[in-house]
PDB file of N, CA and C in Angstrom:
ATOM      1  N   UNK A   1     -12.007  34.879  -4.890  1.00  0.00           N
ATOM      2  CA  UNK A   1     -11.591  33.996  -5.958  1.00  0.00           C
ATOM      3  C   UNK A   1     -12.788  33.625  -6.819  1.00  0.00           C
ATOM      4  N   UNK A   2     -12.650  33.894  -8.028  1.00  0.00           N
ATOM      5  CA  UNK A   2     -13.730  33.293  -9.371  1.00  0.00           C
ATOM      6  C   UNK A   2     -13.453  31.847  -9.544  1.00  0.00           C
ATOM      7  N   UNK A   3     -14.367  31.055  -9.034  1.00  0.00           N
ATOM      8  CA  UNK A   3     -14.421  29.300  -8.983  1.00  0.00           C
ATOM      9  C   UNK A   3     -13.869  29.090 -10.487  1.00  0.00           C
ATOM     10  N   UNK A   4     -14.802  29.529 -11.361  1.00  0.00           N
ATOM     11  CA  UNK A   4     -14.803  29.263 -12.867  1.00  0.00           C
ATOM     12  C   UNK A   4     -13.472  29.311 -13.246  1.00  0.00           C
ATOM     13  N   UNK A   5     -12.652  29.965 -12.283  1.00  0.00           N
ATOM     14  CA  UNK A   5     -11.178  30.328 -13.370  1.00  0.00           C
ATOM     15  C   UNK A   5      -9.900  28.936 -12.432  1.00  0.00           C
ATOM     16  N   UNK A   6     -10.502  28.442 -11.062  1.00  0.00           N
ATOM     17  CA  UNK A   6      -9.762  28.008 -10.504  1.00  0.00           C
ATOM     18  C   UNK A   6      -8.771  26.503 -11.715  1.00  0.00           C
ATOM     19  N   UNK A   7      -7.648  26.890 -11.330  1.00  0.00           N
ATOM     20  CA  UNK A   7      -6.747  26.134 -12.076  1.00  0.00           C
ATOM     21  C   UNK A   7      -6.866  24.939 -12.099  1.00  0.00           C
ATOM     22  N   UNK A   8      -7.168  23.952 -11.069  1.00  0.00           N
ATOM     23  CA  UNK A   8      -7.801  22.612 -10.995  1.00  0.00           C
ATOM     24  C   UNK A   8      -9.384  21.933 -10.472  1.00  0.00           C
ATOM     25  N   UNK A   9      -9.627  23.115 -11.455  1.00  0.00           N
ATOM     26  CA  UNK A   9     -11.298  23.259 -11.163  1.00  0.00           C
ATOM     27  C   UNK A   9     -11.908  21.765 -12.280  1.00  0.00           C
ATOM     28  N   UNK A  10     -12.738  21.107 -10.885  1.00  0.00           N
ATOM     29  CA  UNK A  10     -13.683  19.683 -11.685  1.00  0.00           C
ATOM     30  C   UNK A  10     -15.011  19.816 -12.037  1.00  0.00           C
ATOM     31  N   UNK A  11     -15.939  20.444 -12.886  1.00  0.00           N
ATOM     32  CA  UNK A  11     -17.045  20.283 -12.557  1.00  0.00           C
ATOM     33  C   UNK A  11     -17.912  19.312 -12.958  1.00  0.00           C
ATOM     34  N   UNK A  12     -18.414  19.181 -11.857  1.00  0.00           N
ATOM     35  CA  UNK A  12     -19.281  17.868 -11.765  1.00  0.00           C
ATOM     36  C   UNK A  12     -21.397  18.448 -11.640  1.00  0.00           C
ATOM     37  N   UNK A  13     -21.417  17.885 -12.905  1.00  0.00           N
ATOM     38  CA  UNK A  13     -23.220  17.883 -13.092  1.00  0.00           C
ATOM     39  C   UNK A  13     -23.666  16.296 -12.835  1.00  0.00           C
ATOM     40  N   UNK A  14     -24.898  16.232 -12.305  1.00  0.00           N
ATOM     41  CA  UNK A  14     -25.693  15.474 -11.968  1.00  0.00           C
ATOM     42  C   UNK A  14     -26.755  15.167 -12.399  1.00  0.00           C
ATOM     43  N   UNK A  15     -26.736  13.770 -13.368  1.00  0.00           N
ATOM     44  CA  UNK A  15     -27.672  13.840 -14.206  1.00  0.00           C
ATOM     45  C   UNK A  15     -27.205  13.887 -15.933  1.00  0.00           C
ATOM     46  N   UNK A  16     -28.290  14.214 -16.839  1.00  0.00           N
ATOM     47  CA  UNK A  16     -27.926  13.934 -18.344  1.00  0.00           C
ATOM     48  C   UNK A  16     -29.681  14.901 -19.117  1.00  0.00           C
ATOM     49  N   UNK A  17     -30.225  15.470 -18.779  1.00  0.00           N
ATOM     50  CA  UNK A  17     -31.288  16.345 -19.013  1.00  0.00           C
ATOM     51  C   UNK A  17     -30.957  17.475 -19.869  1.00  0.00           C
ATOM     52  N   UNK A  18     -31.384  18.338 -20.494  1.00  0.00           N
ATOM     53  CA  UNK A  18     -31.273  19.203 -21.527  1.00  0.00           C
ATOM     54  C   UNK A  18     -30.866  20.672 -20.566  1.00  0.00           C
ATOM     55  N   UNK A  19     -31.352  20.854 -19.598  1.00  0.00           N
ATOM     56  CA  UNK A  19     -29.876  22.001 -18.795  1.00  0.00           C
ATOM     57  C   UNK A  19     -29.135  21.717 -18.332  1.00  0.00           C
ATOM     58  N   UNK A  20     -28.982  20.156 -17.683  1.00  0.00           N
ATOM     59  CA  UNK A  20     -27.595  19.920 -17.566  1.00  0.00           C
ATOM     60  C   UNK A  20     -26.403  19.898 -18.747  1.00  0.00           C
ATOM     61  N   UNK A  21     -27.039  19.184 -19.757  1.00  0.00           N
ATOM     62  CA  UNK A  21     -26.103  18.960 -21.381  1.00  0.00           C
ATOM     63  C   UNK A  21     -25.838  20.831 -21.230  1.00  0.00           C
ATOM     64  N   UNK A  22     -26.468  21.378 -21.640  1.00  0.00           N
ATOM     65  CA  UNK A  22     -26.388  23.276 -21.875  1.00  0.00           C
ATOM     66  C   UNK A  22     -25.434  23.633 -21.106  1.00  0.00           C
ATOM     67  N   UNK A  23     -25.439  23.460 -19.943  1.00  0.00           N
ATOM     68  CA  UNK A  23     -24.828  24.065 -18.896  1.00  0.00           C
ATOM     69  C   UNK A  23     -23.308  23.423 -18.884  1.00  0.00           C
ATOM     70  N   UNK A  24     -23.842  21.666 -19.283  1.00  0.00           N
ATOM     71  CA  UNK A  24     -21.894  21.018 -19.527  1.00  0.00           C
ATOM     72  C   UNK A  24     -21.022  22.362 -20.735  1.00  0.00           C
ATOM     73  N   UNK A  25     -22.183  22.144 -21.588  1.00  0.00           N
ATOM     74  CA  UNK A  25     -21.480  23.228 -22.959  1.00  0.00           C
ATOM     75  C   UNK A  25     -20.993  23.892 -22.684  1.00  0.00           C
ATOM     76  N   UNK A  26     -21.368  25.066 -21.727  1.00  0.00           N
ATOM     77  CA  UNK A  26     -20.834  26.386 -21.226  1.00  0.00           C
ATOM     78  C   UNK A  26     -19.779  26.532 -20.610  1.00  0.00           C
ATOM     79  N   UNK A  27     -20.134  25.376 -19.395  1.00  0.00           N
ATOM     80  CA  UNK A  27     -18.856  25.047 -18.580  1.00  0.00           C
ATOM     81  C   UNK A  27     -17.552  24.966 -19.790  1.00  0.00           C
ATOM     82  N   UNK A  28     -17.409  23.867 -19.977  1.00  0.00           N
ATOM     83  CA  UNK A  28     -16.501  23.913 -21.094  1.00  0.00           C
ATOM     84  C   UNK A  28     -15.949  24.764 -22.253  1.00  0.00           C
ATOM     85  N   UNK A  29     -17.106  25.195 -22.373  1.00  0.00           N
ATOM     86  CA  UNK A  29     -16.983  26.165 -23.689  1.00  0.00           C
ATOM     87  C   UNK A  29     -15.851  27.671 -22.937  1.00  0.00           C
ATOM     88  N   UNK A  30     -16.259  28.250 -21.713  1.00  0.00           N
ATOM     89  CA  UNK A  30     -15.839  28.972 -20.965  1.00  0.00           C
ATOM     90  C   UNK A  30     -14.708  28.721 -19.929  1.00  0.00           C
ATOM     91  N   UNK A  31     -14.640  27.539 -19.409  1.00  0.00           N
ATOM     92  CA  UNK A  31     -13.282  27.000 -18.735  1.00  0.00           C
ATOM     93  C   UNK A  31     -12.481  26.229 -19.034  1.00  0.00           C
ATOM     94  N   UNK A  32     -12.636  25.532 -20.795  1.00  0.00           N
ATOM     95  CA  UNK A  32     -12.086  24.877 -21.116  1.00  0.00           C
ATOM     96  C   UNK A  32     -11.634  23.557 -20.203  1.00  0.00           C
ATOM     97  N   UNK A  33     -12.090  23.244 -19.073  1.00  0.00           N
ATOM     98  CA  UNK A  33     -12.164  21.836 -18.142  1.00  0.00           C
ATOM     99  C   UNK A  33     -13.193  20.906 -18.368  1.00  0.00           C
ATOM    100  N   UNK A  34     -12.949  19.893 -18.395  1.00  0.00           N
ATOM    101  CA  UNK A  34     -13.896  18.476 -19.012  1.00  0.00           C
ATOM    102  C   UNK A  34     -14.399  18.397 -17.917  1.00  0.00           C
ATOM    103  N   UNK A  35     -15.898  18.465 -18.157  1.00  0.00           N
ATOM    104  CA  UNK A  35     -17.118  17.756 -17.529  1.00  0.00           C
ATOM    105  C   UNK A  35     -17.436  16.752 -17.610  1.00  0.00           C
ATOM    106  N   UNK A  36     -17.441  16.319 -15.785  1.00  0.00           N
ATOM    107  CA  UNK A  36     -17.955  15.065 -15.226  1.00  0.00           C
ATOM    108  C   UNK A  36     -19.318  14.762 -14.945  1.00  0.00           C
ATOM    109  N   UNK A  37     -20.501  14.057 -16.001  1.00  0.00           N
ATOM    110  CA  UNK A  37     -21.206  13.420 -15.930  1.00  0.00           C
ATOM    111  C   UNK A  37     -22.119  12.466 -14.915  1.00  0.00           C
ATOM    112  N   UNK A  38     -22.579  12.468 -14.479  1.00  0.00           N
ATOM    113  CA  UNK A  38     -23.689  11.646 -13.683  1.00  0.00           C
ATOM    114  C   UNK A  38     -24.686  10.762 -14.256  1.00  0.00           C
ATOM    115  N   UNK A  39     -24.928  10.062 -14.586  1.00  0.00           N
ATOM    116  CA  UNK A  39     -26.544   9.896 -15.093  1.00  0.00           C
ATOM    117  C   UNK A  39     -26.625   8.254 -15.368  1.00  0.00           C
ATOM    118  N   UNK A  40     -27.721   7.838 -15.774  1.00  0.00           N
ATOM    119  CA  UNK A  40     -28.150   6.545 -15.886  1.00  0.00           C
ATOM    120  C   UNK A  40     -27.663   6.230 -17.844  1.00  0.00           C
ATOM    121  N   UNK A  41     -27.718   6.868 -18.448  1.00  0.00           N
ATOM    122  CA  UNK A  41     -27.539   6.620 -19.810  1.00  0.00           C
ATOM    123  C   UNK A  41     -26.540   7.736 -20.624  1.00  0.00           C
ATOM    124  N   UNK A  42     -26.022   7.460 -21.791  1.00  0.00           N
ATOM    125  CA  UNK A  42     -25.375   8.947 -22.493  1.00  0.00           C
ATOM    126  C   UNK A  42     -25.640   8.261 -23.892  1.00  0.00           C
ATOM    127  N   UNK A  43     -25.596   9.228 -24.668  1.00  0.00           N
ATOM    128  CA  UNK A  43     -25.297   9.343 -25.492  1.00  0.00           C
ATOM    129  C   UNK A  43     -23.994   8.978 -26.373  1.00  0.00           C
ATOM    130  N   UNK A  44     -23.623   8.774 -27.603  1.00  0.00           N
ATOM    131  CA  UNK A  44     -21.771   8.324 -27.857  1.00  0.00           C
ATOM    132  C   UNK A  44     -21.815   9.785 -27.888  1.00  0.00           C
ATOM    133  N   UNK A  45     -22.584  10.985 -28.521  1.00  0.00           N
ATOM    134  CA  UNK A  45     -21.532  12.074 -28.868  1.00  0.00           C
ATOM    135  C   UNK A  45     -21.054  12.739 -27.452  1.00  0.00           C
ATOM    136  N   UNK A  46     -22.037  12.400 -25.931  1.00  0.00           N
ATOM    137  CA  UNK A  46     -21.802  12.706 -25.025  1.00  0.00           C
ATOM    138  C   UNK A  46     -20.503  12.094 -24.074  1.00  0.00           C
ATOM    139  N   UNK A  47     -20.245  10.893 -24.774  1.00  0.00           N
ATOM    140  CA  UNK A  47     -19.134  10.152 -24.100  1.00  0.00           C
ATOM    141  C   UNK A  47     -17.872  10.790 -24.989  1.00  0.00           C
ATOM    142  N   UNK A  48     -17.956  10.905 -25.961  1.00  0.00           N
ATOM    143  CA  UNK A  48     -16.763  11.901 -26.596  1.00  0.00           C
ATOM    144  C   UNK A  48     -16.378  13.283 -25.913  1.00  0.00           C
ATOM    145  N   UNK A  49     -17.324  14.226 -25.811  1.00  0.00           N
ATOM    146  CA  UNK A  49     -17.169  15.354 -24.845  1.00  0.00           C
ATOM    147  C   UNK A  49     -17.051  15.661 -23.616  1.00  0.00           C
ATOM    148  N   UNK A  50     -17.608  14.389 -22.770  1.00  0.00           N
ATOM    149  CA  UNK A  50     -17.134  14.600 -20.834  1.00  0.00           C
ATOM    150  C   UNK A  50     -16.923  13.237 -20.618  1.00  0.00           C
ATOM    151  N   UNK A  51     -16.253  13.648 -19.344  1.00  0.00           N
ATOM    152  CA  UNK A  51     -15.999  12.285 -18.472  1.00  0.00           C
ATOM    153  C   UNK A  51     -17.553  11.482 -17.921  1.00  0.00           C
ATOM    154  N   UNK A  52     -17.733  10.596 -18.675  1.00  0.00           N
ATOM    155  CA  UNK A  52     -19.036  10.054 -18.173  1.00  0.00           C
ATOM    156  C   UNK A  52     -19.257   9.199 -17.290  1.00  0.00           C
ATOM    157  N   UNK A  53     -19.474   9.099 -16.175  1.00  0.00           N
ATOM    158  CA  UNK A  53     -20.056   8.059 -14.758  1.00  0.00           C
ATOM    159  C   UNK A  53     -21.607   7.643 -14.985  1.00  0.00           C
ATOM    160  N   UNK A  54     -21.540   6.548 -14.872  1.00  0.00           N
ATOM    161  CA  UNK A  54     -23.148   5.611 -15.038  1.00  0.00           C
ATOM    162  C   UNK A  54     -23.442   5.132 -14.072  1.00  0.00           C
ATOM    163  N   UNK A  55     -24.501   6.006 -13.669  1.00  0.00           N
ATOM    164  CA  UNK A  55     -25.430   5.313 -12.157  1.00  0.00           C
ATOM    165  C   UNK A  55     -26.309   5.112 -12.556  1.00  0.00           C
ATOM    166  N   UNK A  56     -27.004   3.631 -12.512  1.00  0.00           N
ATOM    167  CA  UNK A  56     -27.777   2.355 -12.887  1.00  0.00           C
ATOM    168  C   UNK A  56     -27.971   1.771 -12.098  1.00  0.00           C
ATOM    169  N   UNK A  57     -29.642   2.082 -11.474  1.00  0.00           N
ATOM    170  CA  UNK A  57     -30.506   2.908 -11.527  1.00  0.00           C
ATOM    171  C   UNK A  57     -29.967   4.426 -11.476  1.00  0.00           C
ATOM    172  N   UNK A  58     -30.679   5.653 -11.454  1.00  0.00           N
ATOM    173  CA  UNK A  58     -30.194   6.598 -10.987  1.00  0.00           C
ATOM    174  C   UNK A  58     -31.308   7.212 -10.043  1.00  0.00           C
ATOM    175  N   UNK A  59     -31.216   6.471  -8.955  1.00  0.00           N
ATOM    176  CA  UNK A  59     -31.808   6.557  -7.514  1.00  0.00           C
ATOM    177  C   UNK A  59     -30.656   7.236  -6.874  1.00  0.00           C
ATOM    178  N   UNK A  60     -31.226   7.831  -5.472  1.00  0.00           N
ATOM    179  CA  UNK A  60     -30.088   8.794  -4.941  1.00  0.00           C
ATOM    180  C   UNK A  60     -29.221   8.176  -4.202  1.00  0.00           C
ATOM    181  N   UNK A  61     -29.469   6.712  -3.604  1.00  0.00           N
ATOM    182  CA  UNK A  61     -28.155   6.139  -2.679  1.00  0.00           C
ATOM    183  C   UNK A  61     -27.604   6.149  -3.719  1.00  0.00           C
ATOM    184  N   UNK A  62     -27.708   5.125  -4.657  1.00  0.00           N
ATOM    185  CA  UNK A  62     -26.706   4.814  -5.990  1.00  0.00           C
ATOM    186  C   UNK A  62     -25.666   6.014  -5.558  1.00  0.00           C
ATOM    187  N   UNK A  63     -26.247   6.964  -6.584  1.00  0.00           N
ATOM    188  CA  UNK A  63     -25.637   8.551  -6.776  1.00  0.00           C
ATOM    189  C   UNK A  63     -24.810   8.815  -5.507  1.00  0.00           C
ATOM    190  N   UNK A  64     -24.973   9.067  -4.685  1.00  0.00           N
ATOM    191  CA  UNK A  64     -24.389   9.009  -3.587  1.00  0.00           C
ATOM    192  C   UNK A  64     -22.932   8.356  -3.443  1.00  0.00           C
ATOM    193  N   UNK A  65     -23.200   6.807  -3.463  1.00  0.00           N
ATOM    194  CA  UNK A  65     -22.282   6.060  -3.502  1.00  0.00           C
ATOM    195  C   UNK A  65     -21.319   6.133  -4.565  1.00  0.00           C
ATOM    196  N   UNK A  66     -21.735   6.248  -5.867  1.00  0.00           N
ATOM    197  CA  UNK A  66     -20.904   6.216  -7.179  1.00  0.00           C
ATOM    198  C   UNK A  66     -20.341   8.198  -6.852  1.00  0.00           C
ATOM    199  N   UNK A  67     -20.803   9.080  -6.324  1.00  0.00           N
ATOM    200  CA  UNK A  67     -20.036  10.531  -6.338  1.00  0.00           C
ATOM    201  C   UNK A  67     -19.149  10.183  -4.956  1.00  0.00           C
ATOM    202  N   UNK A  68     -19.426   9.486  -4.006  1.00  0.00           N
ATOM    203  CA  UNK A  68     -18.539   9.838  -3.157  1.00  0.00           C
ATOM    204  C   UNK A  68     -17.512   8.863  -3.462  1.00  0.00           C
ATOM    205  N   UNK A  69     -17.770   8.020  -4.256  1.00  0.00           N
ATOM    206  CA  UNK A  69     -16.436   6.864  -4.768  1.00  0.00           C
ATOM    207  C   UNK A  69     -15.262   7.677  -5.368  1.00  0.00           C
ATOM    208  N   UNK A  70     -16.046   8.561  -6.225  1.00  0.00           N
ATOM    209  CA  UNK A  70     -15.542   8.945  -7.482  1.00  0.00           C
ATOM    210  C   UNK A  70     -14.775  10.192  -6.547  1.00  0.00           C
ATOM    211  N   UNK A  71     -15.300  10.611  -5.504  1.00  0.00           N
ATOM    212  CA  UNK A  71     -14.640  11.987  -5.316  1.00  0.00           C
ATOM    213  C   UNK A  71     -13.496  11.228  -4.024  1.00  0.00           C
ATOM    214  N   UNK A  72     -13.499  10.035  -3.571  1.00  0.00           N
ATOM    215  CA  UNK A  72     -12.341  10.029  -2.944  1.00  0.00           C
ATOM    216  C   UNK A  72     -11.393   9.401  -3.362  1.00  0.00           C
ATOM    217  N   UNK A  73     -11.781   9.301  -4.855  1.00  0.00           N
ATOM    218  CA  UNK A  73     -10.647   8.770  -5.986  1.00  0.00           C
ATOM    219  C   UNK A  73      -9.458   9.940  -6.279  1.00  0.00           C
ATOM    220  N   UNK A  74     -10.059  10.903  -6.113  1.00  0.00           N
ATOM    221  CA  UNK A  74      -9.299  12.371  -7.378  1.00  0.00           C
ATOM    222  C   UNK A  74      -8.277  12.490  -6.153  1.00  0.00           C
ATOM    223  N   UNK A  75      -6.885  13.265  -7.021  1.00  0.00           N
ATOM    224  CA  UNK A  75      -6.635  13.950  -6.353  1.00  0.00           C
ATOM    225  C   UNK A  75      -6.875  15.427  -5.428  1.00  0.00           C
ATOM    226  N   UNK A  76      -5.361  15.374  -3.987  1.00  0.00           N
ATOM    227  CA  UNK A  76      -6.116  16.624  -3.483  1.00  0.00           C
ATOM    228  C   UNK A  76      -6.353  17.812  -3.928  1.00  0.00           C
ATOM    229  N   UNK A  77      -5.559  17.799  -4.907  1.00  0.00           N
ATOM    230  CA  UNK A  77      -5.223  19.296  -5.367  1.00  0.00           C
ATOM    231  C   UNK A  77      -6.607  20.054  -6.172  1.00  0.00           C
ATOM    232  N   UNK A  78      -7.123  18.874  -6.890  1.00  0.00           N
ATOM    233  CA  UNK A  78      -8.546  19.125  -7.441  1.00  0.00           C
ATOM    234  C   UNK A  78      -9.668  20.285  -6.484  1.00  0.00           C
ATOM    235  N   UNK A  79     -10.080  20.615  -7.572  1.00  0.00           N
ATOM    236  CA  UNK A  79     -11.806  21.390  -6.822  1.00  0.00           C
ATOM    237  C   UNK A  79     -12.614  20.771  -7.319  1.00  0.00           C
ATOM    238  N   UNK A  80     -13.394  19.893  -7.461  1.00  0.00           N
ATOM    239  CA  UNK A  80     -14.388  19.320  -7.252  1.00  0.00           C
ATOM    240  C   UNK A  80     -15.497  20.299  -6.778  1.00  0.00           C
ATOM    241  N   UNK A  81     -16.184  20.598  -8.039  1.00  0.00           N
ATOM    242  CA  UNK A  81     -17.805  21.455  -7.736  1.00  0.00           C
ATOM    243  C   UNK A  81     -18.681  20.784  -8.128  1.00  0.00           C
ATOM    244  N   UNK A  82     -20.072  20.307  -7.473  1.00  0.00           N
ATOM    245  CA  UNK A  82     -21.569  20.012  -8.101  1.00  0.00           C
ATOM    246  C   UNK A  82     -22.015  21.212  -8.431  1.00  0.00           C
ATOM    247  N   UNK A  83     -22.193  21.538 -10.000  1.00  0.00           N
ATOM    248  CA  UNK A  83     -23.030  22.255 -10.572  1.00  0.00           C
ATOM    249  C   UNK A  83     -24.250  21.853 -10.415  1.00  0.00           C
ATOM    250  N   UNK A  84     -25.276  22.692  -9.839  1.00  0.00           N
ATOM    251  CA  UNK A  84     -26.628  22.324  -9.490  1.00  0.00           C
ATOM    252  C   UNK A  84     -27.418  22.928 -10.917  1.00  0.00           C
ATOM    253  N   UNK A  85     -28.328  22.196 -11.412  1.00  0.00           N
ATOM    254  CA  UNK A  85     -28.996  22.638 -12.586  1.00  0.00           C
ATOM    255  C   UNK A  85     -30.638  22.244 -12.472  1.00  0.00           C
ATOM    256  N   UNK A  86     -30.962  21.971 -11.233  1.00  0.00           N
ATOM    257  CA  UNK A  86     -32.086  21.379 -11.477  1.00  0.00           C
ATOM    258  C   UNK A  86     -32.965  21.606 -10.267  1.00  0.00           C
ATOM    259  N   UNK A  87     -34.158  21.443  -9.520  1.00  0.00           N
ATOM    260  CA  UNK A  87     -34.705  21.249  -8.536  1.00  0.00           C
ATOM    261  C   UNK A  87     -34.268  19.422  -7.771  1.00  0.00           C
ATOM    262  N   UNK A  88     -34.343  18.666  -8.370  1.00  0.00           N
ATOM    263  CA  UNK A  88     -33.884  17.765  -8.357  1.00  0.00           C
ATOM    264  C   UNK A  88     -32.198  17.564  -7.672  1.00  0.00           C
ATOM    265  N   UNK A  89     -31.524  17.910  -8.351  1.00  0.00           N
ATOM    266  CA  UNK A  89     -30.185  17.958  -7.590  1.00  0.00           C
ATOM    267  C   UNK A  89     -30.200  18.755  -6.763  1.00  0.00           C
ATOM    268  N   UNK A  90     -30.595  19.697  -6.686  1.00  0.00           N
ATOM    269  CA  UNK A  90     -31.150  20.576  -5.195  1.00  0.00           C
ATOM    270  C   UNK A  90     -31.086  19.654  -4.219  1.00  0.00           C
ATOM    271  N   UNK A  91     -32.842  19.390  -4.071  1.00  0.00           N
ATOM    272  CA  UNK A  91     -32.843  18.395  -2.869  1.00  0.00           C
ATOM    273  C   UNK A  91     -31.794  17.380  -2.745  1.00  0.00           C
ATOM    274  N   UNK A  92     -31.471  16.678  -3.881  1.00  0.00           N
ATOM    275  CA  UNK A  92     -30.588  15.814  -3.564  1.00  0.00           C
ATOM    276  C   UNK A  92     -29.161  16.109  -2.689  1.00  0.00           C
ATOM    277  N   UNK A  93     -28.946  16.811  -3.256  1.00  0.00           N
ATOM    278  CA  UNK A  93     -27.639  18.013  -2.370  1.00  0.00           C
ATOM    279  C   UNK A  93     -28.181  18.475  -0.885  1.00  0.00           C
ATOM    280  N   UNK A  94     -29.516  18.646  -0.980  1.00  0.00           N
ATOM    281  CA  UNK A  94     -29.564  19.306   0.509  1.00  0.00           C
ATOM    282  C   UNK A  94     -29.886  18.096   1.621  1.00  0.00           C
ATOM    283  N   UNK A  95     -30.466  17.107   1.010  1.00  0.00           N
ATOM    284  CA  UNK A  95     -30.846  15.797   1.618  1.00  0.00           C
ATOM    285  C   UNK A  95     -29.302  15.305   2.145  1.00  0.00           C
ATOM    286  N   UNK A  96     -28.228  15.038   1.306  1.00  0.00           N
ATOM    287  CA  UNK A  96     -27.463  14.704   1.156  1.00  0.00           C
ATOM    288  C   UNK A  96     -26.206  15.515   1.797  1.00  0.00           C
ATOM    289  N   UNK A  97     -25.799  16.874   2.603  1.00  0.00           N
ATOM    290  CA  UNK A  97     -24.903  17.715   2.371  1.00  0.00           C
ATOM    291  C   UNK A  97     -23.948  17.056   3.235  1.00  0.00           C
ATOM    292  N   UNK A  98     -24.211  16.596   4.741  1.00  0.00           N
ATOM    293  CA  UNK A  98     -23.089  16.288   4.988  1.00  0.00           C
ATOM    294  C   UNK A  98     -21.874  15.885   4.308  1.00  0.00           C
ATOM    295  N   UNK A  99     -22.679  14.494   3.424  1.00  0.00           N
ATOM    296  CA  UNK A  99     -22.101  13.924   2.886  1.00  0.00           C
ATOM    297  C   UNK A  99     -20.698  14.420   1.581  1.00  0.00           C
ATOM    298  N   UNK A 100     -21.710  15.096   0.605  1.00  0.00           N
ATOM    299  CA  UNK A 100     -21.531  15.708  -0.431  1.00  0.00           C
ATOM    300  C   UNK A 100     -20.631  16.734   0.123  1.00  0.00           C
ATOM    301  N   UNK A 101     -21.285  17.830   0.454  1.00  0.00           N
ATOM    302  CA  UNK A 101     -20.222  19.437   1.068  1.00  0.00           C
ATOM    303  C   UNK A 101     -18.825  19.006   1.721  1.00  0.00           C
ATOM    304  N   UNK A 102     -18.478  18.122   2.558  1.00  0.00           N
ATOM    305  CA  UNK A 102     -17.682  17.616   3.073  1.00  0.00           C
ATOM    306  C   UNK A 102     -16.865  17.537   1.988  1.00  0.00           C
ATOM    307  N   UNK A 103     -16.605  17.054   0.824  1.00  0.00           N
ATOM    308  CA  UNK A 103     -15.840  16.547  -0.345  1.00  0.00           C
ATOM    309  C   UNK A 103     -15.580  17.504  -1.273  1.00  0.00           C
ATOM    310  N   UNK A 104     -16.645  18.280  -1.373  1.00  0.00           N
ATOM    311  CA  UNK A 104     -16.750  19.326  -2.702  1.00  0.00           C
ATOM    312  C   UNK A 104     -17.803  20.258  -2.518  1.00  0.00           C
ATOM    313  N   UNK A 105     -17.756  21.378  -3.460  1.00  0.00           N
ATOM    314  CA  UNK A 105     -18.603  22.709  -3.358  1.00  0.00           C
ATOM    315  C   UNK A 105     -19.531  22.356  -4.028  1.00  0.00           C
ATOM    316  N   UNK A 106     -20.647  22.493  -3.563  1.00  0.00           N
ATOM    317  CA  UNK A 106     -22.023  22.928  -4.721  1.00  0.00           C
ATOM    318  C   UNK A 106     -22.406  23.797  -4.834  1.00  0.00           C
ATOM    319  N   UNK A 107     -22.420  24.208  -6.251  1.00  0.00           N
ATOM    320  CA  UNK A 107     -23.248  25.855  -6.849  1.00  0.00           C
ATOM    321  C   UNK A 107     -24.503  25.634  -7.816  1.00  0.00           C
ATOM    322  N   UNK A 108     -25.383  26.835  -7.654  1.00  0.00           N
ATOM    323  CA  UNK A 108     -26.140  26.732  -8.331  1.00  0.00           C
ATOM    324  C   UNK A 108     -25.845  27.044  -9.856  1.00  0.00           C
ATOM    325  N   UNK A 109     -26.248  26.403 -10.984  1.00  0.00           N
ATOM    326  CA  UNK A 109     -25.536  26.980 -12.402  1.00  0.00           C
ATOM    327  C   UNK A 109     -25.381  28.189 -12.636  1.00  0.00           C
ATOM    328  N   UNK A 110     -26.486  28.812 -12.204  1.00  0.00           N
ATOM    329  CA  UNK A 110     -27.103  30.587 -12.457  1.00  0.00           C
ATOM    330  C   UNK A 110     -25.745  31.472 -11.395  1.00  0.00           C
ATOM    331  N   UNK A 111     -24.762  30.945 -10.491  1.00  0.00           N
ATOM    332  CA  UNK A 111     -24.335  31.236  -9.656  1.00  0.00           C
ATOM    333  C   UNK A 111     -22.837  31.067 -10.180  1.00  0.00           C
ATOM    334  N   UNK A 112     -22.556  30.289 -11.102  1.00  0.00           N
ATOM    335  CA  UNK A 112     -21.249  29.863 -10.845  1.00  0.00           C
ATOM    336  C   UNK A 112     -19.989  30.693 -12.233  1.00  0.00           C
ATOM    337  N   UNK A 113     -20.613  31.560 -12.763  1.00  0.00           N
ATOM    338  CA  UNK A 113     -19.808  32.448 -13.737  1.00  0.00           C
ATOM    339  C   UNK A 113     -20.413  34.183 -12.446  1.00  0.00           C
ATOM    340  N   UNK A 114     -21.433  33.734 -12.181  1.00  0.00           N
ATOM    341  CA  UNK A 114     -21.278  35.298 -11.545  1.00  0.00           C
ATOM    342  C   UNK A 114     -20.550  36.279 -10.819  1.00  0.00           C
ATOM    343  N   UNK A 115     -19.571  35.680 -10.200  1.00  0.00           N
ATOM    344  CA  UNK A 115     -18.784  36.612  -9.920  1.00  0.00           C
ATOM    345  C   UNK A 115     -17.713  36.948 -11.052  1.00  0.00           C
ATOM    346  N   UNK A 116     -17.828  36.486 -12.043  1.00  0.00           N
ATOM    347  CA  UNK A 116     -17.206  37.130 -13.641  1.00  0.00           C
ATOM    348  C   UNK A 116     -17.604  38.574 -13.857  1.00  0.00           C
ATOM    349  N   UNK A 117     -18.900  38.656 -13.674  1.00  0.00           N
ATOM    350  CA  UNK A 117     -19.405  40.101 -14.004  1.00  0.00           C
ATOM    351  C   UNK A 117     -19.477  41.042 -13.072  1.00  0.00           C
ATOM    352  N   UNK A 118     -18.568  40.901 -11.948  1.00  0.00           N
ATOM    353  CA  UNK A 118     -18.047  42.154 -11.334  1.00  0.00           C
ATOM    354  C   UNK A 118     -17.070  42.339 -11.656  1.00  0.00           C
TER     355      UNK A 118
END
């Protein structure tokens, strides 16, 4: 199965940095599904284009607490993916997996259209 095409596919980036914004674009631009936001601040043109969540500070319990809120909010039917875009959400994800993996998939960005091109 190609994640990218899944029918109730969520993706979720972590953070508000210039490959995460790129990578929201793509997502969207290519799955047409609204991207869910992470980060301490946005932008208005960024609150127009994704679902935005504000973690204030954006320290990693915070994050933690505000993604696992948020992910035992959704329904089941959802996929819920962390798009990984960073070294940063890396560790945070790997520090974190019980937690996180338990709820939802994490991919790396570079990872998550690739099985398109077979």
């Amino acid at each position: 199965m190609i994640i990218s095409e899944h029918e109730y596919l969520l993706p979720i980036i972590l953070g508000n940095g210039k490959d995460a914004v790129s990578a929201a674009k793509k997502i969207y631009k290519k799955t047409g599904a609204r991207v869910h936001l992470f980060a301490s601040k946005f932008p208005f043109w960024q609150r127009a284009f994704y679902r935005c969540h504000t973690v204030d500070p954006m320290r990693d319990e915070f994050l933690l607490e505000s993604l696992t809120s948020y992910l035992g909010s959704i329904e089941e039917f959802y996929c819920p993916v962390i798009i990984i875009c960073d070294e940063r959400i890396q560790r945070f994800v790997e520090q974190n997996s019980a937690s996180v993996e338990s709820v939802c998939l994490a991919i790396r960005y570079e990872d998550f259209f690739e099985d398109e091109s077979k």
